[in-house]
PDB file of N, CA and C in Angstrom:
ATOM      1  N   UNK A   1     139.668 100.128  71.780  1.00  0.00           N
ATOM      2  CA  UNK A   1     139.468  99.826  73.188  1.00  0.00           C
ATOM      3  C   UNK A   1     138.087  99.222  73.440  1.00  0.00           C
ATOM      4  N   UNK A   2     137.264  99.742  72.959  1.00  0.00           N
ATOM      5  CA  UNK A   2     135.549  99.420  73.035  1.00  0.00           C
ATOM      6  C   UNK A   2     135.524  97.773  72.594  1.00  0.00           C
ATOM      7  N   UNK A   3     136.130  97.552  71.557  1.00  0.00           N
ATOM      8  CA  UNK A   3     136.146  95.572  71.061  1.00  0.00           C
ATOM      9  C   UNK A   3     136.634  94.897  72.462  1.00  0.00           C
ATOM     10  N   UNK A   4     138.014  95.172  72.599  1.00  0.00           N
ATOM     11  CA  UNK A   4     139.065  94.600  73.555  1.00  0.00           C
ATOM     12  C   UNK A   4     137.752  94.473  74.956  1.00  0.00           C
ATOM     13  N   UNK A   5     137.450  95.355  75.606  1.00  0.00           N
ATOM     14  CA  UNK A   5     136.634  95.840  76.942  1.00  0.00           C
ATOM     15  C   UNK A   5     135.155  95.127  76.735  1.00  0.00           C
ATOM     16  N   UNK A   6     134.720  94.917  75.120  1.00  0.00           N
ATOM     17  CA  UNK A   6     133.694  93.843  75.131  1.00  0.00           C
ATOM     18  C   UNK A   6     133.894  92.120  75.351  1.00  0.00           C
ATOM     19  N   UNK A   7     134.931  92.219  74.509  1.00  0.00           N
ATOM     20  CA  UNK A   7     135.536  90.583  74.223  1.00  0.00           C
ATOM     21  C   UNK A   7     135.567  90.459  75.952  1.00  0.00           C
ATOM     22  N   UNK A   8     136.752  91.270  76.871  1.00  0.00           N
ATOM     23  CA  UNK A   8     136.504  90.722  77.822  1.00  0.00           C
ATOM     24  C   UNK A   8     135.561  91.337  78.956  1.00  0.00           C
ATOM     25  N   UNK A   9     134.938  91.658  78.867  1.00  0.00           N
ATOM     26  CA  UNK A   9     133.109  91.911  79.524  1.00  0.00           C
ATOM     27  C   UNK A   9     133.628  93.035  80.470  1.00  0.00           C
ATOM     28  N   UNK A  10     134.963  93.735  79.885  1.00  0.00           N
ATOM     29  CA  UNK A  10     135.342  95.000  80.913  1.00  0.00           C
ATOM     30  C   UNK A  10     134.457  96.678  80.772  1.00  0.00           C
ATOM     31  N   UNK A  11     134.239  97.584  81.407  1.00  0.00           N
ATOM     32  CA  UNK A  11     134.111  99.143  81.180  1.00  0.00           C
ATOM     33  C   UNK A  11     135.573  99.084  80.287  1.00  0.00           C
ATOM     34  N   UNK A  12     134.943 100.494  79.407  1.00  0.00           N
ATOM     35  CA  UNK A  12     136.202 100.197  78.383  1.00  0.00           C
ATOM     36  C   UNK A  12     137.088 101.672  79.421  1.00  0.00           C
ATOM     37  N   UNK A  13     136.439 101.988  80.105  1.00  0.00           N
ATOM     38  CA  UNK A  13     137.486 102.903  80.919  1.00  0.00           C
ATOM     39  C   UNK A  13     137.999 102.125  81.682  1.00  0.00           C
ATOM     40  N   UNK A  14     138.323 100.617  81.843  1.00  0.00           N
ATOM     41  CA  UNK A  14     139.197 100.110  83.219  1.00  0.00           C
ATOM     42  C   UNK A  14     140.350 100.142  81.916  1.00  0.00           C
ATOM     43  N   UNK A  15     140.429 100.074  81.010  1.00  0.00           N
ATOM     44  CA  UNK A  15     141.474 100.344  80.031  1.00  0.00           C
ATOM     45  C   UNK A  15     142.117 101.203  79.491  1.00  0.00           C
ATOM     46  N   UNK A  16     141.413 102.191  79.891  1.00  0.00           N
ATOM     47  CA  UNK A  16     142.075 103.784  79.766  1.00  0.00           C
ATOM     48  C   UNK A  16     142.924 104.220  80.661  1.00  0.00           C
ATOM     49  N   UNK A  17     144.091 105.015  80.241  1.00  0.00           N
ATOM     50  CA  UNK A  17     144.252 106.017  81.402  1.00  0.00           C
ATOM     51  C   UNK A  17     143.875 106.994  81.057  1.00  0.00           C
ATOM     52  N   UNK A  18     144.202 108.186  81.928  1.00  0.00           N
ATOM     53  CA  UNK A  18     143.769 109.170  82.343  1.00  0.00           C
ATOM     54  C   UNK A  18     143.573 109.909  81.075  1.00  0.00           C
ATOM     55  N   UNK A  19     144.816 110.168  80.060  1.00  0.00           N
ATOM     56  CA  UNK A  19     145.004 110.868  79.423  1.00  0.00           C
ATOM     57  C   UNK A  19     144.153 110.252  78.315  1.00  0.00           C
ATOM     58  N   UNK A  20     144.336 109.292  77.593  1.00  0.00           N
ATOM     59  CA  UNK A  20     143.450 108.114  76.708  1.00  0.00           C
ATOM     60  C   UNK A  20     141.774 108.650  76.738  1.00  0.00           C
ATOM     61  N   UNK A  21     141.525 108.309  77.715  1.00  0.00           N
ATOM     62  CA  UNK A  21     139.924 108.759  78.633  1.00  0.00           C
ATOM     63  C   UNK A  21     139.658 110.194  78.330  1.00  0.00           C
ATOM     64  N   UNK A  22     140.382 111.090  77.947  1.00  0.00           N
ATOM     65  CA  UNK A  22     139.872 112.310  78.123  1.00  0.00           C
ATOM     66  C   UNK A  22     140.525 112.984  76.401  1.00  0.00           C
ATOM     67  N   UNK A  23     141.122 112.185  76.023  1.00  0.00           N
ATOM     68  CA  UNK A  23     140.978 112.297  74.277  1.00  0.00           C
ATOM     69  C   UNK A  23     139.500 111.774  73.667  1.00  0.00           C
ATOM     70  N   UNK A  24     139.242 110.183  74.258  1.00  0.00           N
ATOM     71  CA  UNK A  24     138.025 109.509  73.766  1.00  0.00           C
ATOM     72  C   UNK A  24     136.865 110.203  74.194  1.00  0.00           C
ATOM     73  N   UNK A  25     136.761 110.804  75.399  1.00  0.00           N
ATOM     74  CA  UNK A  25     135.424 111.588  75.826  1.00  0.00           C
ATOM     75  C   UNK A  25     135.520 113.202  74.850  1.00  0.00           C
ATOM     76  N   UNK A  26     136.944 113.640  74.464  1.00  0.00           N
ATOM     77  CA  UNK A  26     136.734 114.659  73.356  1.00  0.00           C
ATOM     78  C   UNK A  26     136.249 114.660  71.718  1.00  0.00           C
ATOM     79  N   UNK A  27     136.403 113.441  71.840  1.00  0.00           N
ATOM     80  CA  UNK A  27     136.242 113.440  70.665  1.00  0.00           C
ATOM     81  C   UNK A  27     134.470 112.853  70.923  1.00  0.00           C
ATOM     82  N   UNK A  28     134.095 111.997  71.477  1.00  0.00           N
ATOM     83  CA  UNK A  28     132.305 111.636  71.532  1.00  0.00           C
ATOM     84  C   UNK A  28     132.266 113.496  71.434  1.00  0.00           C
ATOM     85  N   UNK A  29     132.417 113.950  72.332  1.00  0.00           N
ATOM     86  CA  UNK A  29     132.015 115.145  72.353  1.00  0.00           C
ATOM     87  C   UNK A  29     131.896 116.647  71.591  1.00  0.00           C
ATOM     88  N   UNK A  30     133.096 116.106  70.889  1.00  0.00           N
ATOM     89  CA  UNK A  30     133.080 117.340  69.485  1.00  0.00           C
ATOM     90  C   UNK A  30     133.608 117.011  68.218  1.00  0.00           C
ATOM     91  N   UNK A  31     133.398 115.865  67.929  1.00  0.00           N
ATOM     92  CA  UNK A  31     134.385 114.874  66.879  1.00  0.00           C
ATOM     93  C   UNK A  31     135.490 115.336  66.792  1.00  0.00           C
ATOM     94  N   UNK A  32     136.394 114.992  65.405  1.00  0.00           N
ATOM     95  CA  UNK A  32     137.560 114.330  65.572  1.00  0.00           C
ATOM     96  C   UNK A  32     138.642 115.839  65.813  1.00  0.00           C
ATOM     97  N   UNK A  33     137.746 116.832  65.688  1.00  0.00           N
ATOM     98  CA  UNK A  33     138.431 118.414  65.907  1.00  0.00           C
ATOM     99  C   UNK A  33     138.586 118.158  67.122  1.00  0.00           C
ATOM    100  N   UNK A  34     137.525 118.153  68.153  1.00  0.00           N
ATOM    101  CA  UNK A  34     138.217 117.937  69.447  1.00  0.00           C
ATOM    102  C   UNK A  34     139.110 116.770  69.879  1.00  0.00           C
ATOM    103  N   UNK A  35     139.346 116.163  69.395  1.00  0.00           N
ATOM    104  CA  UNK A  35     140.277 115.027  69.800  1.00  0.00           C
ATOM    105  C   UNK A  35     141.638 114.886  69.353  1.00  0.00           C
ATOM    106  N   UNK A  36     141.849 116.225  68.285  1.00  0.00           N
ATOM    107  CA  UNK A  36     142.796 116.563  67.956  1.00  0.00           C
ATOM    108  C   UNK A  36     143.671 117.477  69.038  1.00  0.00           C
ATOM    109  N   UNK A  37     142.578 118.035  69.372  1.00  0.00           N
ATOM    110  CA  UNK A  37     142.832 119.424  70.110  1.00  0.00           C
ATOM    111  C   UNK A  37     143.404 118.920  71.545  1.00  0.00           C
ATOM    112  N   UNK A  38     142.799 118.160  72.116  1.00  0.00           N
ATOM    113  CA  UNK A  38     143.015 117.094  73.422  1.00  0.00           C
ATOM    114  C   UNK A  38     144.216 116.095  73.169  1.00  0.00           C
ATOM    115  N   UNK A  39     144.136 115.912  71.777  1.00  0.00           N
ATOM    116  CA  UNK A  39     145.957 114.998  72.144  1.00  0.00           C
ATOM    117  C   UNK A  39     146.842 116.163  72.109  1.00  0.00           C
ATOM    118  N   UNK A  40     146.615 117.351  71.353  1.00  0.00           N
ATOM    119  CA  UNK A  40     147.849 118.142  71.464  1.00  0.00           C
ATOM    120  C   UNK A  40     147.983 119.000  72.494  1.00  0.00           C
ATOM    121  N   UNK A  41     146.819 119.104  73.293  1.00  0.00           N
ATOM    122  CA  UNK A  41     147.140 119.690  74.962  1.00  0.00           C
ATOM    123  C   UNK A  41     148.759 118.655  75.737  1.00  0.00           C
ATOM    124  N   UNK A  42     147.894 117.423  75.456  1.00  0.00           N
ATOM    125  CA  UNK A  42     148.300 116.626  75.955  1.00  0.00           C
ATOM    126  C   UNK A  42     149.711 116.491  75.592  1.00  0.00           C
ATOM    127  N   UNK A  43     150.136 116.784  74.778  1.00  0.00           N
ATOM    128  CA  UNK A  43     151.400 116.541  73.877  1.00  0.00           C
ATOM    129  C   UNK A  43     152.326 117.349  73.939  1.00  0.00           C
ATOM    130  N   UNK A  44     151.409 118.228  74.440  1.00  0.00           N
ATOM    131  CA  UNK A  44     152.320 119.824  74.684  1.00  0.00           C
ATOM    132  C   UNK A  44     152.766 119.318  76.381  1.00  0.00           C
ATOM    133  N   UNK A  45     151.874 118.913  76.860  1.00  0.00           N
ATOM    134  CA  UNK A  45     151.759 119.117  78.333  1.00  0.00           C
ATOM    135  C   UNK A  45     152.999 117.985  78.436  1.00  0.00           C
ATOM    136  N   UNK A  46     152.894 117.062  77.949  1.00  0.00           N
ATOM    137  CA  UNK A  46     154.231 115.720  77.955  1.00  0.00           C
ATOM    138  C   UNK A  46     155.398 116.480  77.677  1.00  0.00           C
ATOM    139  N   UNK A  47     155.574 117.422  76.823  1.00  0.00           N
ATOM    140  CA  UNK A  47     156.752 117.698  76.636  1.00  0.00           C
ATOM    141  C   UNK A  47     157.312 119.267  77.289  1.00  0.00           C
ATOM    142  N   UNK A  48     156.607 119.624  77.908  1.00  0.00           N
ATOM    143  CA  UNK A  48     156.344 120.721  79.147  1.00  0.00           C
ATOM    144  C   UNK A  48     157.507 120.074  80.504  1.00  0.00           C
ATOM    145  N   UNK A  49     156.787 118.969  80.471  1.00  0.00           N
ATOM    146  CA  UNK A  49     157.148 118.044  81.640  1.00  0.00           C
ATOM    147  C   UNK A  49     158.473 117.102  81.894  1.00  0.00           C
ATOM    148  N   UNK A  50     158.815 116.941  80.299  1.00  0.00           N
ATOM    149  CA  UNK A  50     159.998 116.048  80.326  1.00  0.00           C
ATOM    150  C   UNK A  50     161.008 116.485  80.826  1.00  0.00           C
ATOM    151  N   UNK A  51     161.427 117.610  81.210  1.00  0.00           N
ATOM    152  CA  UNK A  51     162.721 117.945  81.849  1.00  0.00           C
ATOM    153  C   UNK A  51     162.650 118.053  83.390  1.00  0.00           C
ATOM    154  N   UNK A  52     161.275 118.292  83.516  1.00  0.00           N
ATOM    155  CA  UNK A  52     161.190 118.472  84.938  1.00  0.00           C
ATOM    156  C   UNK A  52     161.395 117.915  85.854  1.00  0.00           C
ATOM    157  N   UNK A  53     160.815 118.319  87.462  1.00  0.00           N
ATOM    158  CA  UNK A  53     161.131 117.829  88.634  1.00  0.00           C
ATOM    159  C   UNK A  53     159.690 117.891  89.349  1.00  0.00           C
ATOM    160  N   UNK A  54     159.123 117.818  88.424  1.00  0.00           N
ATOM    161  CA  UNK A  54     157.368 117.510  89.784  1.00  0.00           C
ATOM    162  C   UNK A  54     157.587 116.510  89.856  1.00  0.00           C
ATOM    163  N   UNK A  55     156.920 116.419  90.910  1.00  0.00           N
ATOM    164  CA  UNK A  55     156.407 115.018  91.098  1.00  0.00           C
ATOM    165  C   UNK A  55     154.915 114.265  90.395  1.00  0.00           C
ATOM    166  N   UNK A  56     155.086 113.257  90.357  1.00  0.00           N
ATOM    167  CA  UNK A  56     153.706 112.738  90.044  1.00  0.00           C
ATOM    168  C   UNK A  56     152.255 113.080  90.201  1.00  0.00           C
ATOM    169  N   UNK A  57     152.052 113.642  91.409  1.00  0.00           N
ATOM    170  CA  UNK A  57     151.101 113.768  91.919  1.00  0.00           C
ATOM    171  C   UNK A  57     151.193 115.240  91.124  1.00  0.00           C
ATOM    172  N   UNK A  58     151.854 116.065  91.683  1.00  0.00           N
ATOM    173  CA  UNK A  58     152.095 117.406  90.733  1.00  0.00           C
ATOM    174  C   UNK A  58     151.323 117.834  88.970  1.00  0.00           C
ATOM    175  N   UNK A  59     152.353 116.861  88.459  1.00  0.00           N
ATOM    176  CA  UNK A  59     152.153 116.492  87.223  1.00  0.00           C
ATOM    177  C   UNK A  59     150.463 116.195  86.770  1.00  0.00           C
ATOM    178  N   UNK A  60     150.106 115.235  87.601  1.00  0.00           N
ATOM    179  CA  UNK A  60     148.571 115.172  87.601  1.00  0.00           C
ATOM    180  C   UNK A  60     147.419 116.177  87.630  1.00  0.00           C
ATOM    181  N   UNK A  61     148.082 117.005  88.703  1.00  0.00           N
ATOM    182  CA  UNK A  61     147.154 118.216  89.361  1.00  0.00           C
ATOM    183  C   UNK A  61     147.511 119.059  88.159  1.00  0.00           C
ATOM    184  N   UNK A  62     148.625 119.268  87.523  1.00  0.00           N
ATOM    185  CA  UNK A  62     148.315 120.432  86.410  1.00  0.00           C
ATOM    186  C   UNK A  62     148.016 119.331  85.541  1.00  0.00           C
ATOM    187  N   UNK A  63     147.570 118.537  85.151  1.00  0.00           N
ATOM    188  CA  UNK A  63     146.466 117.863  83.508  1.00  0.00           C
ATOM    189  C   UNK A  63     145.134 118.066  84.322  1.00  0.00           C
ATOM    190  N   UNK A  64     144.991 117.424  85.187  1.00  0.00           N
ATOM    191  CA  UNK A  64     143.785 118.014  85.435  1.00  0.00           C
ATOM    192  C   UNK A  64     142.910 119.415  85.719  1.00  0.00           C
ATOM    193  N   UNK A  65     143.985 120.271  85.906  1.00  0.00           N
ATOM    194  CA  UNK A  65     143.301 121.525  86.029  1.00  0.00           C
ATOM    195  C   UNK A  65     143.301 121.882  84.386  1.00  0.00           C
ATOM    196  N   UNK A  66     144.125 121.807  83.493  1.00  0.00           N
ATOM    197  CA  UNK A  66     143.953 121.873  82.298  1.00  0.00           C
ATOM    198  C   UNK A  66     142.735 121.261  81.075  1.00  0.00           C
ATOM    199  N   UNK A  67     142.761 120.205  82.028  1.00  0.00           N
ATOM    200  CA  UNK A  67     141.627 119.509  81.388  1.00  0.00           C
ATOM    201  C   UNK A  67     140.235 120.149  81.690  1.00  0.00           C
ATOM    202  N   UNK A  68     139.859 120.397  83.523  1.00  0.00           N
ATOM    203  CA  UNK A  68     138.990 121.382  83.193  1.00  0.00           C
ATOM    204  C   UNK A  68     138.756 122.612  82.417  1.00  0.00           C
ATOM    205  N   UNK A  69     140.036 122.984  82.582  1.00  0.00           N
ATOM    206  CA  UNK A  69     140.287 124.892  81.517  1.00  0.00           C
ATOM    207  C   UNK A  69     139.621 124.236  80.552  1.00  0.00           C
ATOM    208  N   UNK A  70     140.041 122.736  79.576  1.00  0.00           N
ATOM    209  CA  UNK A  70     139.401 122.538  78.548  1.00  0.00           C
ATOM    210  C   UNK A  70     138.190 122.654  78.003  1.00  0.00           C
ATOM    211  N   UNK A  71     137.470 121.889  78.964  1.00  0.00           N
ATOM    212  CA  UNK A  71     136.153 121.490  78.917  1.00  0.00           C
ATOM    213  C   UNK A  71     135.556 122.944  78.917  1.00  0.00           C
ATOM    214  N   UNK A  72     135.691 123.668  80.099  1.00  0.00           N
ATOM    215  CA  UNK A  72     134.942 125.102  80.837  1.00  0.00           C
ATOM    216  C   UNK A  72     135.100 125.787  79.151  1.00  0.00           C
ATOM    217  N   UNK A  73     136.434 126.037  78.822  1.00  0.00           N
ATOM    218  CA  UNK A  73     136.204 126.759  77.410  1.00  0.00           C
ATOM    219  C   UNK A  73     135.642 126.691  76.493  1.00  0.00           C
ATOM    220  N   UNK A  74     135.603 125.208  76.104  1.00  0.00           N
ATOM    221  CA  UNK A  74     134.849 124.239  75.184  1.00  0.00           C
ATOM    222  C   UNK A  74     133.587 124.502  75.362  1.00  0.00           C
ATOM    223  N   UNK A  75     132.751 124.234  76.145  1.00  0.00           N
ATOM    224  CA  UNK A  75     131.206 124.747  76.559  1.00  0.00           C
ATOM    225  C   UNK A  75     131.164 125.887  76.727  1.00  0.00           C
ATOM    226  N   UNK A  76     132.053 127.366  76.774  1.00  0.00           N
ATOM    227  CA  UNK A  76     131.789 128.288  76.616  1.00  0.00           C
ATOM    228  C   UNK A  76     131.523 128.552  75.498  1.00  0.00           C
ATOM    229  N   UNK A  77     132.427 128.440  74.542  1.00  0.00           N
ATOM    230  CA  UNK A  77     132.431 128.357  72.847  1.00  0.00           C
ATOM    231  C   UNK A  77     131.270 128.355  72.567  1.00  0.00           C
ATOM    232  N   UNK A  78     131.019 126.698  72.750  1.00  0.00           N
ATOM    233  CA  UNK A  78     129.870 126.200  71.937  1.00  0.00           C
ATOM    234  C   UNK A  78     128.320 127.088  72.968  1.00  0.00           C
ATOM    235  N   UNK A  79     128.355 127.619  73.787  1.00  0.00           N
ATOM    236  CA  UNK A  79     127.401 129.160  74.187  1.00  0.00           C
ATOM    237  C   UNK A  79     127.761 130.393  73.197  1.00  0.00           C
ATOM    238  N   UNK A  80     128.677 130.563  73.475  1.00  0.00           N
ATOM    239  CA  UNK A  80     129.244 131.768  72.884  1.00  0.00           C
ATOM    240  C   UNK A  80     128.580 132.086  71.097  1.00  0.00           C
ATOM    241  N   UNK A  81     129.321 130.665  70.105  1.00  0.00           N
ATOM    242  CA  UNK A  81     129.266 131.117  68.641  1.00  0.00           C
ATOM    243  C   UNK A  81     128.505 129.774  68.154  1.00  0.00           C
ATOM    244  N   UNK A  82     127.467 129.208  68.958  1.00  0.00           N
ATOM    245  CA  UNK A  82     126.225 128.380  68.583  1.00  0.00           C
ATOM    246  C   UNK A  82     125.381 129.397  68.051  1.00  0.00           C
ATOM    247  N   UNK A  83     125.065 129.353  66.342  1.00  0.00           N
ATOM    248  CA  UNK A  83     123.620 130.495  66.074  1.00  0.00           C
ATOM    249  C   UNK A  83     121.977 130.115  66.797  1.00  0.00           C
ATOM    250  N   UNK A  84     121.787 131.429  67.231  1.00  0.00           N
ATOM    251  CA  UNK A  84     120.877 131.143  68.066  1.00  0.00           C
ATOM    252  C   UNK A  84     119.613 130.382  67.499  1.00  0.00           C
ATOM    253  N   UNK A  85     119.629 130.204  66.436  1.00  0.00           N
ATOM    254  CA  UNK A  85     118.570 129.146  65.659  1.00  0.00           C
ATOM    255  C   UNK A  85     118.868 127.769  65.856  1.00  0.00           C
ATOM    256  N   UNK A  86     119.943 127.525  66.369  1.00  0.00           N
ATOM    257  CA  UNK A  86     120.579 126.264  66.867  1.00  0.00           C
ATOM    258  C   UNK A  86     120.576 125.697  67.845  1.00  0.00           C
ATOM    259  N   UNK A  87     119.907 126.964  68.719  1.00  0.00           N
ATOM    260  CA  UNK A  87     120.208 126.691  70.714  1.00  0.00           C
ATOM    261  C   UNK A  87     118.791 126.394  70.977  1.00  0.00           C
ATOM    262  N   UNK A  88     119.265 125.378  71.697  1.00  0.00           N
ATOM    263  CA  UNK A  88     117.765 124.845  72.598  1.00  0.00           C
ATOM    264  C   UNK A  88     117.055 125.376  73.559  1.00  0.00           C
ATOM    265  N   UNK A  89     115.617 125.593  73.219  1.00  0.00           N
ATOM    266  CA  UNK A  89     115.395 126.483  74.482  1.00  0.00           C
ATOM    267  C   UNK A  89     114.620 125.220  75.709  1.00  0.00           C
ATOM    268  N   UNK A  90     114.109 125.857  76.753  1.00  0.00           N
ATOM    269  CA  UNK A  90     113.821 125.193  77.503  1.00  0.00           C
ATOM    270  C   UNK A  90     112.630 124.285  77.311  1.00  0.00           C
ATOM    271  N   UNK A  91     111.635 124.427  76.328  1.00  0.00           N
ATOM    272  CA  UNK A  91     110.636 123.423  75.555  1.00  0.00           C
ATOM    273  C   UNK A  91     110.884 122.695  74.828  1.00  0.00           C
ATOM    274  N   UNK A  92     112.140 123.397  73.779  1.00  0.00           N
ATOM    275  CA  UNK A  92     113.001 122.202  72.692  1.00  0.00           C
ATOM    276  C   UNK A  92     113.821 121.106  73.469  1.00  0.00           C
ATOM    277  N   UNK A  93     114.658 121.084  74.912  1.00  0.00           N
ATOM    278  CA  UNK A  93     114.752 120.320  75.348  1.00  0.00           C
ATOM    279  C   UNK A  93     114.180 118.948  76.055  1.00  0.00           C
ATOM    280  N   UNK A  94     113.107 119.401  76.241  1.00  0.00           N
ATOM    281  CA  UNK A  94     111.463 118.261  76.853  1.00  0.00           C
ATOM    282  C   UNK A  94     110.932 118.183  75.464  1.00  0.00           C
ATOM    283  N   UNK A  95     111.560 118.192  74.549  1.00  0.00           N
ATOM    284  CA  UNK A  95     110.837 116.998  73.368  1.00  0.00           C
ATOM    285  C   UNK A  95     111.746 116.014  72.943  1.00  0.00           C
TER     286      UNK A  95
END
């Protein structure tokens, strides 16, 4: 997506959707473990859905609340079982 969105002088998010966008921001964010983890939310969540009767808008509102659950857990984690020789304190960050 990043070539395609250069070649034509686009944000490479006008090329994303929703779901796309929030695999690629998992994975910058925790390499390719998280981006594993984010297509198979996602994968689960597609096939959650295929029989159903939400509506669109519906459908949306639960990925996105999921997607936060994601994130919120994800940064808990990485609080949680970061060794504390690892965690930044408030001086290691201002360098």
């Amino acid at each position: 997506y990043r070539k395609i969105a250069e070649y034509f002088k686009v944000d490479v998010n006008y090329l994303l959707t929703e779901d796309e966008e929030f695999v690629v921001q998992a994975s910058e964010q925790y390499g390719s473990r998280g981006m594993k983890q984010a297509k198979d939310l996602i994968e689960g969540m597609s096939g959650l859905f295929a029989g159903g009767t939400l509506s669109e808008q519906d459908k949306d509102a639960v990925m996105k609340a999921l997607q936060d659950i994601y994130w919120e857990s994800k940064a808990r984690n990485v609080e949680k079982y970061t060794p504390k020789k690892y965690k930044k304190t408030g001086t290691d960050a201002e360098e």
